[in-house]
N, C-alpha and C. Protein backbone atom coordinates (compact mmCIF):
# COMPACT_ATOMS: atom_id res chain seq x y z
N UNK A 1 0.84 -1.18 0.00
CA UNK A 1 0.00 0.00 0.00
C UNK A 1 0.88 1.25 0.00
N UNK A 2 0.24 2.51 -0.76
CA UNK A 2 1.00 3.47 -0.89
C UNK A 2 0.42 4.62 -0.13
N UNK A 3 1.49 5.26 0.63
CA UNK A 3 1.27 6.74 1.18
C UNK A 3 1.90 7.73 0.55
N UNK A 4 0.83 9.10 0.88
CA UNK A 4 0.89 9.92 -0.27
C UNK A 4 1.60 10.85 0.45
N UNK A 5 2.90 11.65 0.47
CA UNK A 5 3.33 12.65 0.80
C UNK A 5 3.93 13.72 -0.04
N UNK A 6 3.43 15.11 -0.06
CA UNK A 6 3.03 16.74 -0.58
C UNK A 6 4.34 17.58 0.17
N UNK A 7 4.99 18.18 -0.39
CA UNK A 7 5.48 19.43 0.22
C UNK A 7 4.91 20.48 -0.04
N UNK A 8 4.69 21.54 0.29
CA UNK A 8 3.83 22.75 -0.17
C UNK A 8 4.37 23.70 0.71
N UNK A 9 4.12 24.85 -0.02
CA UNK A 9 4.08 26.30 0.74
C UNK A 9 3.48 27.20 0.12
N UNK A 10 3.56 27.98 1.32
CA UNK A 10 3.05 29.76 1.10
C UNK A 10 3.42 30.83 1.84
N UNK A 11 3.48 31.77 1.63
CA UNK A 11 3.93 33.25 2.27
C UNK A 11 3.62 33.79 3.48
N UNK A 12 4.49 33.79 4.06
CA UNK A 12 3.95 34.49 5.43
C UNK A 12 5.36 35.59 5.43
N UNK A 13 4.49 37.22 5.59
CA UNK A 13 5.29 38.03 5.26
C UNK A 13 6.35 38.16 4.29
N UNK A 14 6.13 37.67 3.17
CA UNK A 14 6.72 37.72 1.71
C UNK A 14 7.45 36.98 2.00
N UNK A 15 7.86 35.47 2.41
CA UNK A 15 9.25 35.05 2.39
C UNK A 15 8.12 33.11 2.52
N UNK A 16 8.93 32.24 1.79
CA UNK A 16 7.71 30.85 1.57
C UNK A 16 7.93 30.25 2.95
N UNK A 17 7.27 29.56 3.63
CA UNK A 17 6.96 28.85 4.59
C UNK A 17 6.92 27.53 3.84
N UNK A 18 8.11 26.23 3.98
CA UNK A 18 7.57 25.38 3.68
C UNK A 18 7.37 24.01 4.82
N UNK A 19 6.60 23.20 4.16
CA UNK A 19 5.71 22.22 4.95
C UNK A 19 5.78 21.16 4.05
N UNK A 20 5.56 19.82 4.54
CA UNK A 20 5.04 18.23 4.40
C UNK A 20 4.06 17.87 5.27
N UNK A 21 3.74 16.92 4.17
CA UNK A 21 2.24 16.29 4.79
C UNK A 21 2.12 14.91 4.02
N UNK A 22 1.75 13.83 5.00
CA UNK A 22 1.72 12.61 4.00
C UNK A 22 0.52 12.18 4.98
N UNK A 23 0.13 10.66 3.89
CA UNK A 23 -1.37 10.22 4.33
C UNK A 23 -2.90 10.71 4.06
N UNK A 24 -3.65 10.71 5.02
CA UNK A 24 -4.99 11.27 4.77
C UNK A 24 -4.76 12.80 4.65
N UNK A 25 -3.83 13.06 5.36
CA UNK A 25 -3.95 14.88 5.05
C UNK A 25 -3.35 15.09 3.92
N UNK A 26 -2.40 14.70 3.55
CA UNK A 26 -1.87 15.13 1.88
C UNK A 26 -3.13 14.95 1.13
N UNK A 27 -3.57 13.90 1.59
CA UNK A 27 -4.84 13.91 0.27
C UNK A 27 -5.74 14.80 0.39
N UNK A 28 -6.27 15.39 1.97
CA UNK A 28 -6.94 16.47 2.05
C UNK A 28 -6.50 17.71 1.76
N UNK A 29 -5.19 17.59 1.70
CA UNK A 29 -4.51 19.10 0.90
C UNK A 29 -4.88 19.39 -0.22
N UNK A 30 -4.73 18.52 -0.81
CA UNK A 30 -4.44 18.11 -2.48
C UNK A 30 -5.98 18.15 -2.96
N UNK A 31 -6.82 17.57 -1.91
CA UNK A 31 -8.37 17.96 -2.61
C UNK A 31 -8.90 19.37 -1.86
N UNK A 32 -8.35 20.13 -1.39
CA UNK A 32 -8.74 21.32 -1.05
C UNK A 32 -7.98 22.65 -2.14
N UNK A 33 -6.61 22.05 -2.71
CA UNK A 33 -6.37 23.35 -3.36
C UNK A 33 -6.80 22.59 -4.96
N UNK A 34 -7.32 21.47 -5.08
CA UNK A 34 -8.05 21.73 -6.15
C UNK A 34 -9.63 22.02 -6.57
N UNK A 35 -9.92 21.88 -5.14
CA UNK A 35 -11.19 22.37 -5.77
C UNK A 35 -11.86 23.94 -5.03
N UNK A 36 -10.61 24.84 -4.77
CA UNK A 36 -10.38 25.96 -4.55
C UNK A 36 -11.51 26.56 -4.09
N UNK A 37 -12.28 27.80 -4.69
CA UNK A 37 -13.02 28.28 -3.87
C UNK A 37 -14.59 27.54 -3.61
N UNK A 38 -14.47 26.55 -4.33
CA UNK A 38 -15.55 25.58 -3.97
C UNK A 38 -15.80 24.65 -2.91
N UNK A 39 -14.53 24.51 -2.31
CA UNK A 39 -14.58 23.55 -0.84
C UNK A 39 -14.61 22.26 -1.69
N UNK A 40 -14.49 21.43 -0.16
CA UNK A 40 -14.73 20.25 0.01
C UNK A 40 -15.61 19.77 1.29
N UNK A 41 -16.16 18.96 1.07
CA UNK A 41 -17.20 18.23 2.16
C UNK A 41 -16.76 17.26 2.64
N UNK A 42 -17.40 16.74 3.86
CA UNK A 42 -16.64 15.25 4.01
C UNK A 42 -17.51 14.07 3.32
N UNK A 43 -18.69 14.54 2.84
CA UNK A 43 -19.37 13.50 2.09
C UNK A 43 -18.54 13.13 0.68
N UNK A 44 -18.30 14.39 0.19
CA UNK A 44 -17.77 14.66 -1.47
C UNK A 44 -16.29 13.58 -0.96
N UNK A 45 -15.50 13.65 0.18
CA UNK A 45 -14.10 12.82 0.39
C UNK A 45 -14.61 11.99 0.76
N UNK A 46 -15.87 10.96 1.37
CA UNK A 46 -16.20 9.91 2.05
C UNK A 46 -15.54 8.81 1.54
N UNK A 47 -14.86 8.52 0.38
CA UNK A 47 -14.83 7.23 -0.69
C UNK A 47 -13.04 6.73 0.14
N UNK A 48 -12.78 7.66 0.56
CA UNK A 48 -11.43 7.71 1.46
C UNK A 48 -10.95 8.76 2.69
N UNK A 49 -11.78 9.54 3.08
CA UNK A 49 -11.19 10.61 4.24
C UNK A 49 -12.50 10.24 4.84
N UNK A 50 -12.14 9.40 6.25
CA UNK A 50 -13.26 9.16 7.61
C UNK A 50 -13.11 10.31 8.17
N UNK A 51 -12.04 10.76 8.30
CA UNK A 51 -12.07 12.13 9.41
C UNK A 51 -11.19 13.50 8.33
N UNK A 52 -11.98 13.72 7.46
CA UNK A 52 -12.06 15.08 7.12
C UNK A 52 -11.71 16.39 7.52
N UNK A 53 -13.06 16.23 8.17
CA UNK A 53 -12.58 17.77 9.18
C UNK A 53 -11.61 17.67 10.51
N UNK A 54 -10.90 16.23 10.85
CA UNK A 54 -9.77 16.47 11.43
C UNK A 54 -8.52 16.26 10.66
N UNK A 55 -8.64 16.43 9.67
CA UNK A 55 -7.25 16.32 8.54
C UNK A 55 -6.90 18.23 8.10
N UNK A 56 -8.14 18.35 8.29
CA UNK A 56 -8.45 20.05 8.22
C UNK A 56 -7.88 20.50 9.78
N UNK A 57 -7.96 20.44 10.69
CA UNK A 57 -7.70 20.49 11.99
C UNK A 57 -6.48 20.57 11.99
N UNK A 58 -5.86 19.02 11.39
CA UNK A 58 -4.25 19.05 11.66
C UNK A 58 -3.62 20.58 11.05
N UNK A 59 -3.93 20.62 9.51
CA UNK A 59 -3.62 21.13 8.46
C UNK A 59 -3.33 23.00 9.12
N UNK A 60 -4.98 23.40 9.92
CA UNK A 60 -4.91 24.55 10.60
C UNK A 60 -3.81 24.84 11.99
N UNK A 61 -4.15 23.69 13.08
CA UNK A 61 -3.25 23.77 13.53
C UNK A 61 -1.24 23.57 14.17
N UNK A 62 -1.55 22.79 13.07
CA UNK A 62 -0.13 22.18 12.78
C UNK A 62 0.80 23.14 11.36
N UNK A 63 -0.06 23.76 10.77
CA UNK A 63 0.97 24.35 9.28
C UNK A 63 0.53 25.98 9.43
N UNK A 64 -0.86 26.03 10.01
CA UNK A 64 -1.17 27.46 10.10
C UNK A 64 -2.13 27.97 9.07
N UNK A 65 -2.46 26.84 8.33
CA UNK A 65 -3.45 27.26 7.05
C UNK A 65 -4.69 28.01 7.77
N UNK A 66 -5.34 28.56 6.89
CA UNK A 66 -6.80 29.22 6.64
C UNK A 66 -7.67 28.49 6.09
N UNK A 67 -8.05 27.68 6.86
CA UNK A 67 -9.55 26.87 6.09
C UNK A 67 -10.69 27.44 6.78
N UNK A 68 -11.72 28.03 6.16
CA UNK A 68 -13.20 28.56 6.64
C UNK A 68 -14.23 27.07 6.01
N UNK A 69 -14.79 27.11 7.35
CA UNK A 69 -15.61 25.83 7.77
C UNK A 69 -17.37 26.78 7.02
N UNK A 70 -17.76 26.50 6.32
CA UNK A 70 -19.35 27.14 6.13
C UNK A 70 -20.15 25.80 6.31
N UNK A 71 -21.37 26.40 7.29
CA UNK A 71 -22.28 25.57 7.48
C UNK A 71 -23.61 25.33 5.98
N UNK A 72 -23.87 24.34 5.79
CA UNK A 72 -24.64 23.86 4.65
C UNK A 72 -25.82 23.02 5.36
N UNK A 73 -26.84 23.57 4.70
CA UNK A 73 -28.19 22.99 5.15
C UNK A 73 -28.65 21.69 4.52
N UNK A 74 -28.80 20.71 5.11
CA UNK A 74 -29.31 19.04 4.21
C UNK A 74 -30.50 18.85 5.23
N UNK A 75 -31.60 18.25 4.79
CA UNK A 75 -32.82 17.66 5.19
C UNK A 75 -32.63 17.48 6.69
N UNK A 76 -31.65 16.57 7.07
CA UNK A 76 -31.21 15.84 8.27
C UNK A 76 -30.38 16.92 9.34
N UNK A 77 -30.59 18.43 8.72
CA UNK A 77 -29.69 19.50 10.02
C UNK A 77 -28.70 19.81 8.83
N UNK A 78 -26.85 20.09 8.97
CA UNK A 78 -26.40 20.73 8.43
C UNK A 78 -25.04 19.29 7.95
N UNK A 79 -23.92 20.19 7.03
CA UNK A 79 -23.05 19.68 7.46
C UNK A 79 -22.08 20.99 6.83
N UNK A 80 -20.21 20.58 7.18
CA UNK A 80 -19.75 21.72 6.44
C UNK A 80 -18.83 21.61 5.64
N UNK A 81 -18.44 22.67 4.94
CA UNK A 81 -18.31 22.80 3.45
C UNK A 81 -16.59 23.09 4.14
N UNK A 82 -15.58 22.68 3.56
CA UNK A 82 -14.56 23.28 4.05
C UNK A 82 -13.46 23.90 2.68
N UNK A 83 -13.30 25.01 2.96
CA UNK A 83 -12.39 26.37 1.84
C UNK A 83 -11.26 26.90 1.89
N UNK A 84 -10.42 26.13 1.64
CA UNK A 84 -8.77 26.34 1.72
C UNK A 84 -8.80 28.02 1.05
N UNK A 85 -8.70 29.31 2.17
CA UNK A 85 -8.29 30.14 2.00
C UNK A 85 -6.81 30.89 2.45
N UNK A 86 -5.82 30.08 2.35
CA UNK A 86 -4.67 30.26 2.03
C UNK A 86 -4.17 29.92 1.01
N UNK A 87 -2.93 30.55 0.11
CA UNK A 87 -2.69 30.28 -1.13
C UNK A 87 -1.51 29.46 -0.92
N UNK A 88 -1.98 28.44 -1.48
CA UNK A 88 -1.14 27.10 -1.19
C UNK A 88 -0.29 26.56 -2.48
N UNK A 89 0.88 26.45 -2.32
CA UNK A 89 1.37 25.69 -3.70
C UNK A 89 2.22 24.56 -3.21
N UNK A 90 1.60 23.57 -4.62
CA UNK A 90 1.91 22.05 -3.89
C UNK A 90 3.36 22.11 -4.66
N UNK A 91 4.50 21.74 -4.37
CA UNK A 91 5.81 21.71 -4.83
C UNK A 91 5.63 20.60 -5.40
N UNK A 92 5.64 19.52 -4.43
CA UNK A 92 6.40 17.95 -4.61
C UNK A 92 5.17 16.93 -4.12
N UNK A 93 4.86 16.09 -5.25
CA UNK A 93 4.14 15.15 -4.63
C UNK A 93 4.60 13.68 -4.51
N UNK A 94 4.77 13.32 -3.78
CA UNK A 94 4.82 11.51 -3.90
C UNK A 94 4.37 10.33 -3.56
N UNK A 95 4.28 9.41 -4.03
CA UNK A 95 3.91 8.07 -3.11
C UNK A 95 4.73 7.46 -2.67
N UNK A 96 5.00 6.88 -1.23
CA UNK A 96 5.74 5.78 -0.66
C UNK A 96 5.39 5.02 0.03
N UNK A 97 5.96 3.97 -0.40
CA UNK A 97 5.55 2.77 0.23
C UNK A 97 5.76 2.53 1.68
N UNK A 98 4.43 2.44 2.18
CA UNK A 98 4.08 2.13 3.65
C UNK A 98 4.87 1.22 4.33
N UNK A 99 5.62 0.98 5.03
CA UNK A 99 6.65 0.37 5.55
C UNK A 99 5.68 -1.05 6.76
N UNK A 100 5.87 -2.43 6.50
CA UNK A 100 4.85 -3.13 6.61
C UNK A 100 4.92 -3.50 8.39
């Protein structure tokens, strides 16, 4: 089995901040700066991200990103929409093999 690890950065006070991320959060990186100001849900990631909005969690409090959480109305109460508003650039992506 393969794990997915991202380097990325962005600017804090004109100068790049960079970062890694492998696993469920690389993949939640990677589906947040592509589907940009549209968000992601945890339903839309269900097919592989159980915990979503704690991959978002890590992401905020571990790298410092800007993700805005918007609440969305469904039949059953709400759920939320999550919007990578930091400008993120993915450098390096890779897969490696999970060590057994």
């Amino acid at each position: 089995m393969k794990r997915m690890k991202l380097t990325a950065s962005y600017l804090v006070n004109g100068k790049p901040y960079y970062f890694t991320v492998q696993g469920q959060t690389a993949k939640a990186l990677k589906a947040l700066v592509e589907a940009g100001a549209k968000g992601v849900t945890a339903l839309e990631a269900a097919s592989w991200a159980y915990r979503f909005s704690a991959y978002c969690h890590d992401l905020i409090h571990k790298h410092g990103l800007n993700i805005r959480t918007d609440k969305e109305k469904h039949p059953g109460g709400w759920y939320g929409r999550h919007v990578l508003e930091t400008d993120v650039t993915i450098s390096d992506a890779e897969d490696e093999k999970k060590a057994a």
